[in-house]
PDB file of N, CA and C in Angstrom:
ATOM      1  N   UNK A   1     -59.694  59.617-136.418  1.00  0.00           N
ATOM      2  CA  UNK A   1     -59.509  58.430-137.207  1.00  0.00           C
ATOM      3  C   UNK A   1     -58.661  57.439-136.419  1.00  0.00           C
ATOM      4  N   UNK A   2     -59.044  56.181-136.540  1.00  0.00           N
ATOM      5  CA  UNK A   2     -57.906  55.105-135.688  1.00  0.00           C
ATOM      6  C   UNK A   2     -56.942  54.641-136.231  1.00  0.00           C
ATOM      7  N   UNK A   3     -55.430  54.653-135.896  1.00  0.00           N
ATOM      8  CA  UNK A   3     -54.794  54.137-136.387  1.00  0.00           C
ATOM      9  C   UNK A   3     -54.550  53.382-137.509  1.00  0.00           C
ATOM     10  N   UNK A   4     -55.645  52.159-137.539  1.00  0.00           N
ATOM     11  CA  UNK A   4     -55.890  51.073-138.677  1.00  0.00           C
ATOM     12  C   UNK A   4     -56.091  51.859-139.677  1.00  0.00           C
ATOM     13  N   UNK A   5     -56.488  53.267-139.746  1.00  0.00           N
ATOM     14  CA  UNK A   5     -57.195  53.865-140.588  1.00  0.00           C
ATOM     15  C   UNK A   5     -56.679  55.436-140.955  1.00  0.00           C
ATOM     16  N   UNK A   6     -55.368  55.466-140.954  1.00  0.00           N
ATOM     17  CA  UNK A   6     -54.273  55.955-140.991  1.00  0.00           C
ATOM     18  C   UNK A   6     -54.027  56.336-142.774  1.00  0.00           C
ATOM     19  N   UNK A   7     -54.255  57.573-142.908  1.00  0.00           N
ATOM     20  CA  UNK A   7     -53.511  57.183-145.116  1.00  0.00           C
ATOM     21  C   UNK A   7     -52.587  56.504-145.005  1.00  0.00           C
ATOM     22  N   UNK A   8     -52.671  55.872-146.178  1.00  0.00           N
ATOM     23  CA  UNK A   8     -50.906  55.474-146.843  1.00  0.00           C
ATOM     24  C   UNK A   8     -50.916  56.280-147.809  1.00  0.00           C
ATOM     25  N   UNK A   9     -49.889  56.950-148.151  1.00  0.00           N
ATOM     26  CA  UNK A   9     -49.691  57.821-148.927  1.00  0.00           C
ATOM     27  C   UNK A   9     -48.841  57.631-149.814  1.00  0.00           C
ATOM     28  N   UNK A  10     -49.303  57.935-151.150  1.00  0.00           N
ATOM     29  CA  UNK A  10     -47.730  57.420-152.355  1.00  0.00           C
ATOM     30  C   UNK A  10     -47.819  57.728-153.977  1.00  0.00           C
ATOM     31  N   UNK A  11     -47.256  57.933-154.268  1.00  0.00           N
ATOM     32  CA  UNK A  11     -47.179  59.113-155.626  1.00  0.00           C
ATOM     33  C   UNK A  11     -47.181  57.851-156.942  1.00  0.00           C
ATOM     34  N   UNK A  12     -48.004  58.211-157.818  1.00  0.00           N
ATOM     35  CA  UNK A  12     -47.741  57.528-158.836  1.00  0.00           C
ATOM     36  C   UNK A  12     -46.455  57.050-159.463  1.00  0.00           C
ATOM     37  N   UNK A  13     -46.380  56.016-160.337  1.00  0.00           N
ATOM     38  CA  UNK A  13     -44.801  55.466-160.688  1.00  0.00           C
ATOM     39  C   UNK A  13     -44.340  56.097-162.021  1.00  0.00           C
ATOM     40  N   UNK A  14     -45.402  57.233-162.153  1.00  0.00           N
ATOM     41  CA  UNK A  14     -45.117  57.862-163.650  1.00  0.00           C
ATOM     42  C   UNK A  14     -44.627  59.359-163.024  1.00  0.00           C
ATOM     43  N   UNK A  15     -44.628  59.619-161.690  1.00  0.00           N
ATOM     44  CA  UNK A  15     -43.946  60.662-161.629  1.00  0.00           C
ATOM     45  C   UNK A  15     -42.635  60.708-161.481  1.00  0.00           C
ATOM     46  N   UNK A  16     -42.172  61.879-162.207  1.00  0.00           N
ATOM     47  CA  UNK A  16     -40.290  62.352-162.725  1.00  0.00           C
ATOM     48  C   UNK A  16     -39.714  62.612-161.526  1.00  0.00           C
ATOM     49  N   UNK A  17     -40.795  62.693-160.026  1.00  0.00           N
ATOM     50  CA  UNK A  17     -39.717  63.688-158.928  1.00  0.00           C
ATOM     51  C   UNK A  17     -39.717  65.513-159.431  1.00  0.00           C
ATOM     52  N   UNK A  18     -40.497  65.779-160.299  1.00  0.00           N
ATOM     53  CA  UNK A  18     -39.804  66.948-160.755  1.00  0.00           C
ATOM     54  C   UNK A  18     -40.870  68.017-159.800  1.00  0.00           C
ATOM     55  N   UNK A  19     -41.334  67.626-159.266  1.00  0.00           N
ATOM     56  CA  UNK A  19     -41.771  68.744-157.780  1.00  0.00           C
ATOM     57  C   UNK A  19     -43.234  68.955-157.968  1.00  0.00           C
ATOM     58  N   UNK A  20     -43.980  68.248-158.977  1.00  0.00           N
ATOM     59  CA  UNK A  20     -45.363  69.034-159.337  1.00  0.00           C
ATOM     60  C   UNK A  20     -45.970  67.573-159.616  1.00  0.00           C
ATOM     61  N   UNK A  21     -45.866  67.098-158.417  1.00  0.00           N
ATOM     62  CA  UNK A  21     -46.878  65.910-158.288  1.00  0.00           C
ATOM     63  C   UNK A  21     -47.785  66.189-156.746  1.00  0.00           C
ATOM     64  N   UNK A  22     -48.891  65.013-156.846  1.00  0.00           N
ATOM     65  CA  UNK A  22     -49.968  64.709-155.739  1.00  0.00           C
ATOM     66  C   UNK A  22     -49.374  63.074-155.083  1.00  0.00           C
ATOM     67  N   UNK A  23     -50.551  63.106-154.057  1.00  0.00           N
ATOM     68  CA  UNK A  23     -50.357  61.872-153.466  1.00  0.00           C
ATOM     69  C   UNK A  23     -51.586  61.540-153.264  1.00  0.00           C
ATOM     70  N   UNK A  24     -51.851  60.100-153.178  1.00  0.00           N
ATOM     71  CA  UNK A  24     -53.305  59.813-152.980  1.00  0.00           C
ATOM     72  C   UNK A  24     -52.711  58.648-151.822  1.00  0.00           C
ATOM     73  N   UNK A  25     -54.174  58.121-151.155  1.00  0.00           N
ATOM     74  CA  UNK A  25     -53.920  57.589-150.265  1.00  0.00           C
ATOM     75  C   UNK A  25     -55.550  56.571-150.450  1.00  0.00           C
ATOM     76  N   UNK A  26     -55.434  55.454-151.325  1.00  0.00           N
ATOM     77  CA  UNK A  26     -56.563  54.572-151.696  1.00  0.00           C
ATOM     78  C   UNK A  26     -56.734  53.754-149.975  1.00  0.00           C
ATOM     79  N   UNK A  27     -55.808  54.027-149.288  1.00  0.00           N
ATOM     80  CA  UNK A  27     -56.403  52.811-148.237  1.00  0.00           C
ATOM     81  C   UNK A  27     -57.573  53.287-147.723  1.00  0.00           C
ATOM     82  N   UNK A  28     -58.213  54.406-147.767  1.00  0.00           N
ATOM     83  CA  UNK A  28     -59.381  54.617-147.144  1.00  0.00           C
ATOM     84  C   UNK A  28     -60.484  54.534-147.689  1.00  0.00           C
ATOM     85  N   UNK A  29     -60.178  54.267-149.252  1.00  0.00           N
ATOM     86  CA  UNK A  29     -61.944  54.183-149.497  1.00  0.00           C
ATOM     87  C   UNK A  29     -62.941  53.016-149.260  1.00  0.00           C
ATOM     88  N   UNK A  30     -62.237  51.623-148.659  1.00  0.00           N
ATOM     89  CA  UNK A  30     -63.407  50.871-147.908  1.00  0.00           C
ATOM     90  C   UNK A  30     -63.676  51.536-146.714  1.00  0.00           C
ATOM     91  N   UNK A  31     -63.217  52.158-145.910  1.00  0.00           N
ATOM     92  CA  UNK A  31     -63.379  52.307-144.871  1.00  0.00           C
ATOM     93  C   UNK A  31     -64.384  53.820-144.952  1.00  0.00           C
ATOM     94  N   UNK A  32     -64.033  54.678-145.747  1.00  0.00           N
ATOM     95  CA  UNK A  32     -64.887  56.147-145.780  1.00  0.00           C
ATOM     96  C   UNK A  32     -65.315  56.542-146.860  1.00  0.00           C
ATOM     97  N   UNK A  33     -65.309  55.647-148.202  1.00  0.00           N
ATOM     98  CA  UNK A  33     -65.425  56.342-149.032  1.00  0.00           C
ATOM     99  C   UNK A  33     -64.728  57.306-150.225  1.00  0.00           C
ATOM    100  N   UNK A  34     -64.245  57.364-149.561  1.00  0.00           N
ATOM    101  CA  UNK A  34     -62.959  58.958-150.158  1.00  0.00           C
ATOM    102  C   UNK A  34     -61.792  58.410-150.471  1.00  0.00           C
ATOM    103  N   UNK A  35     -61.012  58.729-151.702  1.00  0.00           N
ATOM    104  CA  UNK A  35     -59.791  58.996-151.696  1.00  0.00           C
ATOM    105  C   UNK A  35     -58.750  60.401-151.629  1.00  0.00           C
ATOM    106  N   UNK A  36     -58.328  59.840-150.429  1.00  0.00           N
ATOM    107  CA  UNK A  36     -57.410  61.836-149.910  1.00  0.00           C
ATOM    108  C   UNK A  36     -56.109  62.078-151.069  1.00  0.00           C
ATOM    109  N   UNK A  37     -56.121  63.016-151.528  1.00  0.00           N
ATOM    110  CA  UNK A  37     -55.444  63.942-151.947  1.00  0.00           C
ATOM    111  C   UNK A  37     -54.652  65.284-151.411  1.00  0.00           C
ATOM    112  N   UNK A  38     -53.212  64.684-151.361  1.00  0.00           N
ATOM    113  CA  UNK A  38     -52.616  66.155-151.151  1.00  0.00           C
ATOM    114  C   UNK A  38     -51.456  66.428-152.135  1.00  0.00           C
ATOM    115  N   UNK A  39     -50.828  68.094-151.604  1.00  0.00           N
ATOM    116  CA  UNK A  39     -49.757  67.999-152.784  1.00  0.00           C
ATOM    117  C   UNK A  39     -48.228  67.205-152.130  1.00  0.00           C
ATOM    118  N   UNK A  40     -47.674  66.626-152.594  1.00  0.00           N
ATOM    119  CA  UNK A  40     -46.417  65.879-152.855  1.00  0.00           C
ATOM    120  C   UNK A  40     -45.201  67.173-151.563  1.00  0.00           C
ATOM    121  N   UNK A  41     -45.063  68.126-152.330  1.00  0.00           N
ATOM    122  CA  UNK A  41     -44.450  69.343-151.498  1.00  0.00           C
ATOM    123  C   UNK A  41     -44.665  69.558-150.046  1.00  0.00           C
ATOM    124  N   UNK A  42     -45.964  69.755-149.552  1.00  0.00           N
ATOM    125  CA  UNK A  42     -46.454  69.949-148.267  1.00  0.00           C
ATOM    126  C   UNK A  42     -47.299  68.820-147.852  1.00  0.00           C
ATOM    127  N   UNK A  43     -46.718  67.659-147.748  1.00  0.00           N
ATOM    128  CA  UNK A  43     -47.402  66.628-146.872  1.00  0.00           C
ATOM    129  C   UNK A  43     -48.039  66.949-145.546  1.00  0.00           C
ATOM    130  N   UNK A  44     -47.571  68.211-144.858  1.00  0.00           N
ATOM    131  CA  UNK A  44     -48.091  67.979-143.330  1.00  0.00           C
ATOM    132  C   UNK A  44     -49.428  69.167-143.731  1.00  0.00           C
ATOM    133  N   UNK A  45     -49.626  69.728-144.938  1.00  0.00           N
ATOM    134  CA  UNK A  45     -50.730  70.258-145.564  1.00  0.00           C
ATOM    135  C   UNK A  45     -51.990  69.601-145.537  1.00  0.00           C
ATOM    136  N   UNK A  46     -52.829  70.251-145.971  1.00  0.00           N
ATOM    137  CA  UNK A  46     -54.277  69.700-146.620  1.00  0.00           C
ATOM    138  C   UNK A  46     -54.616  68.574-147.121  1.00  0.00           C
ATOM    139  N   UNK A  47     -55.248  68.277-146.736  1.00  0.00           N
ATOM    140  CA  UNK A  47     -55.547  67.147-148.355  1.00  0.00           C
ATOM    141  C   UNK A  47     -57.056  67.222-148.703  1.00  0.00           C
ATOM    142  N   UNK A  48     -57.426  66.693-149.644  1.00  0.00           N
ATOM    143  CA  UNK A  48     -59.007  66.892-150.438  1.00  0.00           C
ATOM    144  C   UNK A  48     -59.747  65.739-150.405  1.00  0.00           C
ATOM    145  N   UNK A  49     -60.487  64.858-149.407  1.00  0.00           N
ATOM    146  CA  UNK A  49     -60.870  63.935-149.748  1.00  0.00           C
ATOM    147  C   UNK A  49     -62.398  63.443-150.709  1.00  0.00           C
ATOM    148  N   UNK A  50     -61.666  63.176-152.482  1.00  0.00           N
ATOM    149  CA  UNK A  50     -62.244  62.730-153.292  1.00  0.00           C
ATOM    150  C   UNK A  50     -63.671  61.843-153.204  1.00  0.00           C
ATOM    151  N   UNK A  51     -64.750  62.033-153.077  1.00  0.00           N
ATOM    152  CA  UNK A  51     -65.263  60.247-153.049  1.00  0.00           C
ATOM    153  C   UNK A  51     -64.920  59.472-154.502  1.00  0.00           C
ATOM    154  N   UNK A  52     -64.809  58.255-154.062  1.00  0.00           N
ATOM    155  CA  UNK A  52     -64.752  57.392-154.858  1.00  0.00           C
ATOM    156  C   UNK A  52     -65.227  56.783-156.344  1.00  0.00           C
ATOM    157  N   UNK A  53     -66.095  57.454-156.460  1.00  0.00           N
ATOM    158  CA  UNK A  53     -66.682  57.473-157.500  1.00  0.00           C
ATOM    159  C   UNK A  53     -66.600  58.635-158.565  1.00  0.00           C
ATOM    160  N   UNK A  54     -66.321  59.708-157.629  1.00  0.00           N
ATOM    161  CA  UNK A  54     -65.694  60.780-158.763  1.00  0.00           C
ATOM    162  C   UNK A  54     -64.099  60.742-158.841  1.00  0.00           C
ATOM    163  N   UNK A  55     -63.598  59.969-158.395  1.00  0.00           N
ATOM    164  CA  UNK A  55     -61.682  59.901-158.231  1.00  0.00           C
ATOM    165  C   UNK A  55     -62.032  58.603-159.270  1.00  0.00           C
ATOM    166  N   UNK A  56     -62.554  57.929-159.197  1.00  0.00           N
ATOM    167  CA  UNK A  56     -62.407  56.721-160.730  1.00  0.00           C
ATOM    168  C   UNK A  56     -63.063  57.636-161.950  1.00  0.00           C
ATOM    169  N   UNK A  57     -63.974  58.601-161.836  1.00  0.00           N
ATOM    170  CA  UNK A  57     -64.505  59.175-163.068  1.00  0.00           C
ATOM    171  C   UNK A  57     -62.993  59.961-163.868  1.00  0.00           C
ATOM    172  N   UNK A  58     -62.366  60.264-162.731  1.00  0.00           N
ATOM    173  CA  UNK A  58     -61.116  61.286-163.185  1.00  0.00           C
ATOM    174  C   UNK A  58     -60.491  60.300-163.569  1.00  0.00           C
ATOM    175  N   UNK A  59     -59.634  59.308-163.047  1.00  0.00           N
ATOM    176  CA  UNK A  59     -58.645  58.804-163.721  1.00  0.00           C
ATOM    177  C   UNK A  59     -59.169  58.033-164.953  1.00  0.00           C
ATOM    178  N   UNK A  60     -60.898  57.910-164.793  1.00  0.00           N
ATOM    179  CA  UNK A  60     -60.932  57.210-166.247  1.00  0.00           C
ATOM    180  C   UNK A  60     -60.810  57.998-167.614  1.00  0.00           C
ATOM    181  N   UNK A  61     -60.798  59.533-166.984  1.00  0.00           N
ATOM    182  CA  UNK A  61     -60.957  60.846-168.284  1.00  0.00           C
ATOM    183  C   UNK A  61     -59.438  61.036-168.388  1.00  0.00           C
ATOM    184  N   UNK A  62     -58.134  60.691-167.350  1.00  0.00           N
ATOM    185  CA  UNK A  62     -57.260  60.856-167.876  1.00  0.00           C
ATOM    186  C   UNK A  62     -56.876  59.788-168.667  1.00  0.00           C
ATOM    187  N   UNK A  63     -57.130  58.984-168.572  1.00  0.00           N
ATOM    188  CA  UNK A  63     -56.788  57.767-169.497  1.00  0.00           C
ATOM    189  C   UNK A  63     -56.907  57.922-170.894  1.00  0.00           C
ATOM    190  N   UNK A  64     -58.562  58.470-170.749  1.00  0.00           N
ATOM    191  CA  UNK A  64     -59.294  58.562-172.175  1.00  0.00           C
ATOM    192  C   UNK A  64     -58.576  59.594-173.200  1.00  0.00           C
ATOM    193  N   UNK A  65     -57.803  60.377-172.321  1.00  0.00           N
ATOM    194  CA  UNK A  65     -57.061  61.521-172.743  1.00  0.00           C
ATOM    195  C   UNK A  65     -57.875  62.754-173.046  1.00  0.00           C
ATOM    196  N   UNK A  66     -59.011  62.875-171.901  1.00  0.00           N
ATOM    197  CA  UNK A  66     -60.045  63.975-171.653  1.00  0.00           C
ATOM    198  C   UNK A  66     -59.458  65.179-171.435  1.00  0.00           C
ATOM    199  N   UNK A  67     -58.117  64.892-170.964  1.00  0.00           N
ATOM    200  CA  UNK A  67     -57.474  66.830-170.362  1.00  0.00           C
ATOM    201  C   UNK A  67     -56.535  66.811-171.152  1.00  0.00           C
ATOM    202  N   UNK A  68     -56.617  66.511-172.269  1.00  0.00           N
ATOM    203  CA  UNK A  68     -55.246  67.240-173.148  1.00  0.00           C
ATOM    204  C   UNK A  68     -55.671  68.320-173.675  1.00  0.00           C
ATOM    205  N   UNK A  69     -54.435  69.426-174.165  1.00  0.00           N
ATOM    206  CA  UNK A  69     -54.362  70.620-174.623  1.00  0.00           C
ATOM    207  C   UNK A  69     -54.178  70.354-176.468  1.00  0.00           C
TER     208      UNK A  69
END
């Protein structure tokens, strides 16, 4: 990947810090498609890259309040 095209990486503004968050990194989906996902804890870890169209299907089901218990 080139430089320009580098994640930015950064945690939602609704997380507490309390250790059990993700990070996404939207700068890449003009460029590939995907939004990467990793966990918050192990940044130099994995990440999952989402495509775009199923990473908006999710946040539109959390909204909707699709994953509540």
């Amino acid at each position: 990947m080139a430089s320009n095209e580098t994640p930015h990486w950064f945690k939602s503004s609704y997380s507490d810090n309390g250790g059990d968050c993700i990070e996404v990194a939207v700068s890449l989906v003009a460029s590939h498609g995907v939004v990467p996902v990793r966990d918050s804890k192990n940044p130099a870890g994995p990440a999952l890259n989402v495509p775009t169209d199923a990473f908006t299907s999710f946040v539109t089901g959390i909204k909707a309040g699709a994953f509540t218990n």
